[in-house]
C-alpha atoms as a PDB file:
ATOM      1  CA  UNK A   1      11.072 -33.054 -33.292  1.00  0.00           C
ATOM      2  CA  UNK A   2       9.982 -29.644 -34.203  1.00  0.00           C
ATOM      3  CA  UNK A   3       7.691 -27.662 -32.695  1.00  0.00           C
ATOM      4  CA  UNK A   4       5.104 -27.987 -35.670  1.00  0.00           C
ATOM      5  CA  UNK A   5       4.886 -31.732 -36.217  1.00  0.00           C
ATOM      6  CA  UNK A   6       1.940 -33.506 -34.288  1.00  0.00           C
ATOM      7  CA  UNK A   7       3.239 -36.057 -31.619  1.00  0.00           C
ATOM      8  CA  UNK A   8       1.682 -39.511 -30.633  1.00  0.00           C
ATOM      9  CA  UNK A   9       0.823 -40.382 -27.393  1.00  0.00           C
ATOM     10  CA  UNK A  10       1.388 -43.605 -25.204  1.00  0.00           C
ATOM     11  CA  UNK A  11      -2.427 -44.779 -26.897  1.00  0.00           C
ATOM     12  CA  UNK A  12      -1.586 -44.270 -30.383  1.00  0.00           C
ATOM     13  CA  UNK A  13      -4.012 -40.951 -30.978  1.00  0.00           C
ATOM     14  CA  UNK A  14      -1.952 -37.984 -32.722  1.00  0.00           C
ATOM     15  CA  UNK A  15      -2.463 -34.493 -30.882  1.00  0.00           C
ATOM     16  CA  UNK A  16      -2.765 -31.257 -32.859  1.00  0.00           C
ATOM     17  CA  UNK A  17       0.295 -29.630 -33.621  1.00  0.00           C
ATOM     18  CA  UNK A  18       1.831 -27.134 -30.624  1.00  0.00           C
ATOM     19  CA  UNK A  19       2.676 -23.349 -31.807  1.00  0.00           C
ATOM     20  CA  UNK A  20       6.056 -22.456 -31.985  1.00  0.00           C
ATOM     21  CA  UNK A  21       7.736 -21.746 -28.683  1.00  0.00           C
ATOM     22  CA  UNK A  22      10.099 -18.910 -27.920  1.00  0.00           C
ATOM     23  CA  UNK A  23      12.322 -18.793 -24.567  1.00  0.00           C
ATOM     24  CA  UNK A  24       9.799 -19.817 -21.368  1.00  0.00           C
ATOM     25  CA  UNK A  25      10.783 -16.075 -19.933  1.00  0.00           C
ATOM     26  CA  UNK A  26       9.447 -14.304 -23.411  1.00  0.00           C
ATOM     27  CA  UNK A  27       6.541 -13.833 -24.675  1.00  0.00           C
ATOM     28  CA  UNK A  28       6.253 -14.416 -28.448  1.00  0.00           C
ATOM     29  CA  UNK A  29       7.391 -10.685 -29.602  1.00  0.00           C
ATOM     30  CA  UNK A  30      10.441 -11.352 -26.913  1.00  0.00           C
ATOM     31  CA  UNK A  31       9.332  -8.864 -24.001  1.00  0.00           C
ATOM     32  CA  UNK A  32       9.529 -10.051 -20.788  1.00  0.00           C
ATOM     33  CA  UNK A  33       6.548 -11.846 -19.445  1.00  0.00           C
ATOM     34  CA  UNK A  34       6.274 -13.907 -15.924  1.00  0.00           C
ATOM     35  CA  UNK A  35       4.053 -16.426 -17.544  1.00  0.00           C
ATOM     36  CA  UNK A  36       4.775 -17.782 -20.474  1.00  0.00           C
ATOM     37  CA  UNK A  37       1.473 -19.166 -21.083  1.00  0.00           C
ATOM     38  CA  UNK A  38      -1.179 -16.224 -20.273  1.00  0.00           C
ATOM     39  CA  UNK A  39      -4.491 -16.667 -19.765  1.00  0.00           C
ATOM     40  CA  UNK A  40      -6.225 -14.072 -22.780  1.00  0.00           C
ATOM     41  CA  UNK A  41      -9.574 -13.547 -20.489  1.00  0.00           C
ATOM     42  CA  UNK A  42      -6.881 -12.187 -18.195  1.00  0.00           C
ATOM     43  CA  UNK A  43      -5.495 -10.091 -20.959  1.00  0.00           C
ATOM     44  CA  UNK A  44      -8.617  -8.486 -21.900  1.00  0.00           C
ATOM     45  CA  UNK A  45     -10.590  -5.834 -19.986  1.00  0.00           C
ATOM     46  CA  UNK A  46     -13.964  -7.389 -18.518  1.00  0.00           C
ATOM     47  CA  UNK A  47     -16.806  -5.767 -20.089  1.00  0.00           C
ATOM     48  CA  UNK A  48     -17.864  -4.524 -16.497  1.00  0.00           C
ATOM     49  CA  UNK A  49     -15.623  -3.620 -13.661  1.00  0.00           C
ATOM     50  CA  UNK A  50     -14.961  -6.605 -11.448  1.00  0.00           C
ATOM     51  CA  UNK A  51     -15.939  -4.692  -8.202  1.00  0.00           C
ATOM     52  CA  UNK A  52     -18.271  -2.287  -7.285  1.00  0.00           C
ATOM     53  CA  UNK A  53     -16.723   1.654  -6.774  1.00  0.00           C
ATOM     54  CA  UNK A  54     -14.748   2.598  -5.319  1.00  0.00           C
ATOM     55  CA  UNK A  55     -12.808  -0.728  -5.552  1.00  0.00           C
ATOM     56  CA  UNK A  56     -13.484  -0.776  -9.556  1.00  0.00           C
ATOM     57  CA  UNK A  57      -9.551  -0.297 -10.292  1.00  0.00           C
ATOM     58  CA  UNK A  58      -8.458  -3.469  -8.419  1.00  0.00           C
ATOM     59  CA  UNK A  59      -7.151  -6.047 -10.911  1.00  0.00           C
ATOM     60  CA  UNK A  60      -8.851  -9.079  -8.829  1.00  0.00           C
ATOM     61  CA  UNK A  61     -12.342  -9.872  -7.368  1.00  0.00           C
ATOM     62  CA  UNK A  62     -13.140  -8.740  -4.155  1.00  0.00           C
ATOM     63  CA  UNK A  63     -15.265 -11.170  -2.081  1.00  0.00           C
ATOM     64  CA  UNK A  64     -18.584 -10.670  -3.224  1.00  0.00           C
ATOM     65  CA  UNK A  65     -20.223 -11.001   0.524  1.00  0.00           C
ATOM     66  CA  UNK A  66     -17.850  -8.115   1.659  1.00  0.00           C
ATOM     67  CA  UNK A  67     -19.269  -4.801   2.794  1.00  0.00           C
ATOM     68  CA  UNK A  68     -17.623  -2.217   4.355  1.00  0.00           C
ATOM     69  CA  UNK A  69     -17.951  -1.841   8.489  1.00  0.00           C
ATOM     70  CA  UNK A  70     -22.036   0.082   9.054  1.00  0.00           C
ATOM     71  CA  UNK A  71     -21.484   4.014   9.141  1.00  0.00           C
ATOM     72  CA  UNK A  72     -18.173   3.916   6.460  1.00  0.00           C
ATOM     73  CA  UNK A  73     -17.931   4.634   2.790  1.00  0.00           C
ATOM     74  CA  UNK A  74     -19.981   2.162   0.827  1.00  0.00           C
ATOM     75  CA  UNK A  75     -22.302   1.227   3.669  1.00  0.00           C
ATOM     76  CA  UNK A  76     -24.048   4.613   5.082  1.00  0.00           C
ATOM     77  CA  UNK A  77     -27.844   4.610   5.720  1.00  0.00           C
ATOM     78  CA  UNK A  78     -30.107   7.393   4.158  1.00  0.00           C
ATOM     79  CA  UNK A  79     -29.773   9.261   7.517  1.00  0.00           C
ATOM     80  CA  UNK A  80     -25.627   9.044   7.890  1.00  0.00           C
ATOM     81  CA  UNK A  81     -25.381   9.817   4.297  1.00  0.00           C
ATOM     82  CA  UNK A  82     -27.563  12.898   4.396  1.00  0.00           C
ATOM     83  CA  UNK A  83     -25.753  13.891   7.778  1.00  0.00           C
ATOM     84  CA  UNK A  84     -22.176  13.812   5.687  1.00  0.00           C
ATOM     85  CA  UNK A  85     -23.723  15.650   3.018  1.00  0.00           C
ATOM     86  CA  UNK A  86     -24.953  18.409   5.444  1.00  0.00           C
ATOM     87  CA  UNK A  87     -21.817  17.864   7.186  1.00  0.00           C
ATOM     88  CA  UNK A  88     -19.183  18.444   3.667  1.00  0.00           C
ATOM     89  CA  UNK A  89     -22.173  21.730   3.045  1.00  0.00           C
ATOM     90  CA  UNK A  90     -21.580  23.680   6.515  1.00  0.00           C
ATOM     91  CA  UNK A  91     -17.825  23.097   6.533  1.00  0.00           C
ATOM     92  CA  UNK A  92     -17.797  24.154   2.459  1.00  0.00           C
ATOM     93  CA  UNK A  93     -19.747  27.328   3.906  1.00  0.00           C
ATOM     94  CA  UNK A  94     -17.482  28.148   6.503  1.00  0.00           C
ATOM     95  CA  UNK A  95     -14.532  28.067   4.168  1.00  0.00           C
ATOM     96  CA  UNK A  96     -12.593  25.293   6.018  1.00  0.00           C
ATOM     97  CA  UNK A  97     -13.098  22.493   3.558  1.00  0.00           C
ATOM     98  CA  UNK A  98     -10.074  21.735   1.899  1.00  0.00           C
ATOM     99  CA  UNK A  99     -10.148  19.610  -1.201  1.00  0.00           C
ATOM    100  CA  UNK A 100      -6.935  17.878  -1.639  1.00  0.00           C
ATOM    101  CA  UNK A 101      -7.392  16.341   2.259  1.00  0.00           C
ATOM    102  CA  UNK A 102     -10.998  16.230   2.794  1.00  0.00           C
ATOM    103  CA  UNK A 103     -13.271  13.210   1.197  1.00  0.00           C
ATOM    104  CA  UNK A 104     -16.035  11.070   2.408  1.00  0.00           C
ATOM    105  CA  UNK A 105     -13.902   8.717   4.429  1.00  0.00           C
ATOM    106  CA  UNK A 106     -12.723  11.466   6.463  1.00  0.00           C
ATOM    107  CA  UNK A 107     -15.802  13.819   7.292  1.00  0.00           C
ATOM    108  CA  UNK A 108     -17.220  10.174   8.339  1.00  0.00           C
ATOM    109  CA  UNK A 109     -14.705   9.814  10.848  1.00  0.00           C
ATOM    110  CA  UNK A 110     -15.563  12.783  13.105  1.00  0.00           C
ATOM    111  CA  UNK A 111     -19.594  12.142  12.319  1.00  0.00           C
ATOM    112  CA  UNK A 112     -18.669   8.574  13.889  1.00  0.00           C
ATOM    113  CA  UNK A 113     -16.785  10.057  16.536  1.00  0.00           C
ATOM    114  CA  UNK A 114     -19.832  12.094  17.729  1.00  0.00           C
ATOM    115  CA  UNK A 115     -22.229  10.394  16.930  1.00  0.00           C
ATOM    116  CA  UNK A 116     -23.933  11.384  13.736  1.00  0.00           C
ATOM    117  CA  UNK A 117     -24.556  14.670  15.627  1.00  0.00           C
ATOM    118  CA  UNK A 118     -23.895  16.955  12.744  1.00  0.00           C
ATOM    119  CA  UNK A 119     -23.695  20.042  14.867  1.00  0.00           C
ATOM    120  CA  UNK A 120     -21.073  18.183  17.122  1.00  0.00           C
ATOM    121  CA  UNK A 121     -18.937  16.685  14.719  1.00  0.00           C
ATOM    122  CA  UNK A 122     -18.705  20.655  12.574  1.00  0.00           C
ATOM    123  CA  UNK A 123     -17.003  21.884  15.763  1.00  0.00           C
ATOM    124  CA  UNK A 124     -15.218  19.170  16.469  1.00  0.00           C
ATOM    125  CA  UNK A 125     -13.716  19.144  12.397  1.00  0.00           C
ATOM    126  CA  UNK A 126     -13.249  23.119  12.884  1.00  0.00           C
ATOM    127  CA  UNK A 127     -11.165  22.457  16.219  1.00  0.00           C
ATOM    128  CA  UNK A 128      -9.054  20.344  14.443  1.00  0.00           C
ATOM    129  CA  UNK A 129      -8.824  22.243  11.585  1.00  0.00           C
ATOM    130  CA  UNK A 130      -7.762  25.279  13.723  1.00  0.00           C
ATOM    131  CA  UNK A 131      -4.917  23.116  15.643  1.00  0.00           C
ATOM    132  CA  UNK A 132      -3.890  22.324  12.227  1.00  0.00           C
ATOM    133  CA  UNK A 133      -3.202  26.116  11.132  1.00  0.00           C
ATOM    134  CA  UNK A 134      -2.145  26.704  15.085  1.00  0.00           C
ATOM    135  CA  UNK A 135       0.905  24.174  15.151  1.00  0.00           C
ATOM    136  CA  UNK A 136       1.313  24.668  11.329  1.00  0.00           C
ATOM    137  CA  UNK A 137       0.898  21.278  10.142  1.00  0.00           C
ATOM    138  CA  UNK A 138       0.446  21.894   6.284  1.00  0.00           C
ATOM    139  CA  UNK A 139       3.745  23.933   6.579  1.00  0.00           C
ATOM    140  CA  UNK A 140       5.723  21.634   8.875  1.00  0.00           C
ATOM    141  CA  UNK A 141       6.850  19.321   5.685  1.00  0.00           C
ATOM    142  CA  UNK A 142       8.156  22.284   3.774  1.00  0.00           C
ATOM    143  CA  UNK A 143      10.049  23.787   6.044  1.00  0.00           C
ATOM    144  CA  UNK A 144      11.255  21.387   8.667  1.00  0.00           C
ATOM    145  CA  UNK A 145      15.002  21.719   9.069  1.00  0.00           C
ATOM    146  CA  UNK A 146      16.462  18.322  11.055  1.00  0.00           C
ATOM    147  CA  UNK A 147      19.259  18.982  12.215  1.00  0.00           C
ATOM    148  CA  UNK A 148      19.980  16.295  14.177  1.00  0.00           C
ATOM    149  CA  UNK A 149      19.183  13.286  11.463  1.00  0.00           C
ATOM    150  CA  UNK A 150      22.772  12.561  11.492  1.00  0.00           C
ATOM    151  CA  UNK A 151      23.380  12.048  15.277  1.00  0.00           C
ATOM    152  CA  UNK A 152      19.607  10.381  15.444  1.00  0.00           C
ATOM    153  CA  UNK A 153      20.897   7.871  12.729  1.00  0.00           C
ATOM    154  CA  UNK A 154      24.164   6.841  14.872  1.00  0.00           C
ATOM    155  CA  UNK A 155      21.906   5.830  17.491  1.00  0.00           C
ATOM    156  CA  UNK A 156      18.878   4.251  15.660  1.00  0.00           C
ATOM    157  CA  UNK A 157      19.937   3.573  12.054  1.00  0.00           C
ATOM    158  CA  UNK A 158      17.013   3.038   9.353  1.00  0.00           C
ATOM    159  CA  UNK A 159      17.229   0.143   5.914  1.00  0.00           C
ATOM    160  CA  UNK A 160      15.155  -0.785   3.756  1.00  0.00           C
ATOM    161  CA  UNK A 161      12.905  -4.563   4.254  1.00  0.00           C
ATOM    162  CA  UNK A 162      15.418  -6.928   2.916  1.00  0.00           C
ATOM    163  CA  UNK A 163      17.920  -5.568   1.558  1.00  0.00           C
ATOM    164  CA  UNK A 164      20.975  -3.114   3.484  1.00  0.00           C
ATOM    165  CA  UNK A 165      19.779  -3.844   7.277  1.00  0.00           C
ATOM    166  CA  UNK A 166      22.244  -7.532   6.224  1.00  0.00           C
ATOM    167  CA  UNK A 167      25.265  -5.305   5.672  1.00  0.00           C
ATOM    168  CA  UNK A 168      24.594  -3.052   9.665  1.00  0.00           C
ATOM    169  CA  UNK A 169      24.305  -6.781  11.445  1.00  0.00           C
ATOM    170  CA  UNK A 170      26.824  -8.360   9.401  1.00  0.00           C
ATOM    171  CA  UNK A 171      29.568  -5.117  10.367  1.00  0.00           C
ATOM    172  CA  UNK A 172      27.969  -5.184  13.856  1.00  0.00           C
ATOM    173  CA  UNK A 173      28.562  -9.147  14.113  1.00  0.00           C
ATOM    174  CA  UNK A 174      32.539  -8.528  13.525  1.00  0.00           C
ATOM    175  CA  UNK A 175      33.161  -5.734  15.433  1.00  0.00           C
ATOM    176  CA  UNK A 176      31.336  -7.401  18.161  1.00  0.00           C
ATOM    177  CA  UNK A 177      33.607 -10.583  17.418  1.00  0.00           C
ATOM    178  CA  UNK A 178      36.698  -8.887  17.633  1.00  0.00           C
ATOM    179  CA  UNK A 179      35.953  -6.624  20.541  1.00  0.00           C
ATOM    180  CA  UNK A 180      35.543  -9.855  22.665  1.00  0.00           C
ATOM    181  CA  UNK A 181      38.892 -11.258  20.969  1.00  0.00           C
ATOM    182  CA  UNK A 182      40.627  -8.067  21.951  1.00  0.00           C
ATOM    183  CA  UNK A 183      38.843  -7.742  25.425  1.00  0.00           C
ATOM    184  CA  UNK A 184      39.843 -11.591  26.008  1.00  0.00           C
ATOM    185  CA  UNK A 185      43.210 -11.173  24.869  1.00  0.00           C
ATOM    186  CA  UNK A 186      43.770  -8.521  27.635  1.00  0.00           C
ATOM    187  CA  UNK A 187      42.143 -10.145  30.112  1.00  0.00           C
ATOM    188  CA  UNK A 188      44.385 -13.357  29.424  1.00  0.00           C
ATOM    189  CA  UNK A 189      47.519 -11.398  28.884  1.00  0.00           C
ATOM    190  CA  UNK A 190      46.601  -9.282  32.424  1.00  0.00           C
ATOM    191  CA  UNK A 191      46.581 -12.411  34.556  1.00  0.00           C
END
């Protein structure tokens, strides 16, 4: 029967006419598509994001009782959020606020940490800060030399989830297998 033809059912009624198929794994321009059959509302941008910023990008809903933990981003009261605005000012003024690192999320952690005490939580940020430039952190990835990565991976070797630790415990089953053949095989032969 071809693809275009209505078909009967078991009760006699005619259904309309199915579109022409193409293979289940392709879509109809043959691309690759996981579902044959999409959904178009899923296809098509909703008018208005499906979550509130800054979870706006996500491609599903949130749950829409959800708020974030009291005193984080999304849930601050007009006192905590005027607190991390003075906080992000001072530490702008004293020159230590760096952009690429520094957002909301984290200024809120040392407010939290000292409890919304603005004064408390600039020196506690600048301390940090200071260690940072002391033990030269932001230089540490550039210019770390490890020397020792080969002998470290000997002892403690590191795969990828799923897919090369099989090979290590597969090699490490045999050797262990024939290490006991060879260790019984003296011991036998010895007696």
């Amino acid at each position: 029967m071809s693809t275009t033809e209505s078909t009967t059912t078991s009760t006699g009624t005619s259904s309309p006419p199915s579109p022409p198929t193409t293979h289940p794994s392709h879509n109809s321009n043959g691309s690759a598509n996981p579902n044959p059959n999409p959904n178009p509302a899923l296809l098509t941008p909703p008018a208005e994001p499906l979550n509130p910023a800054p979870f706006d990008k996500l491609p599903y809903k949130l749950d829409p009782n959800w708020k974030p933990e009291p005193g984080h981003v999304g849930n601050l009261t007009e006192e905590q959020q005027k607190a991390l605005d003075e906080l992000k000012e001072e530490i702008k003024k004293a020159g230590a606020w760096v952009e690429e690192r520094m957002d909301d999320a984290m200024v809120l952690r040392f407010l939290r940490a000292r409890k919304w005490n603005v004064a408390n939580a600039k020196t506690m940020l600048l301390s940090a800060e200071q260690w940072r430039k002391d033990f030269g952190v932001d230089e540490i990835m550039k210019s770390f030399d490890f020397k020792e990565k080969e002998e470290v991976d000997k002892y403690y070797p590191q795969f990828y989830h799923k897919t090369d630790a099989v090979w290590f415990f597969f090699l490490s089953f045999f050797f262990f297998f024939f290490a006991s053949i060879i260790v019984l095989f003296v011991c036998v032969r010895s007696s």
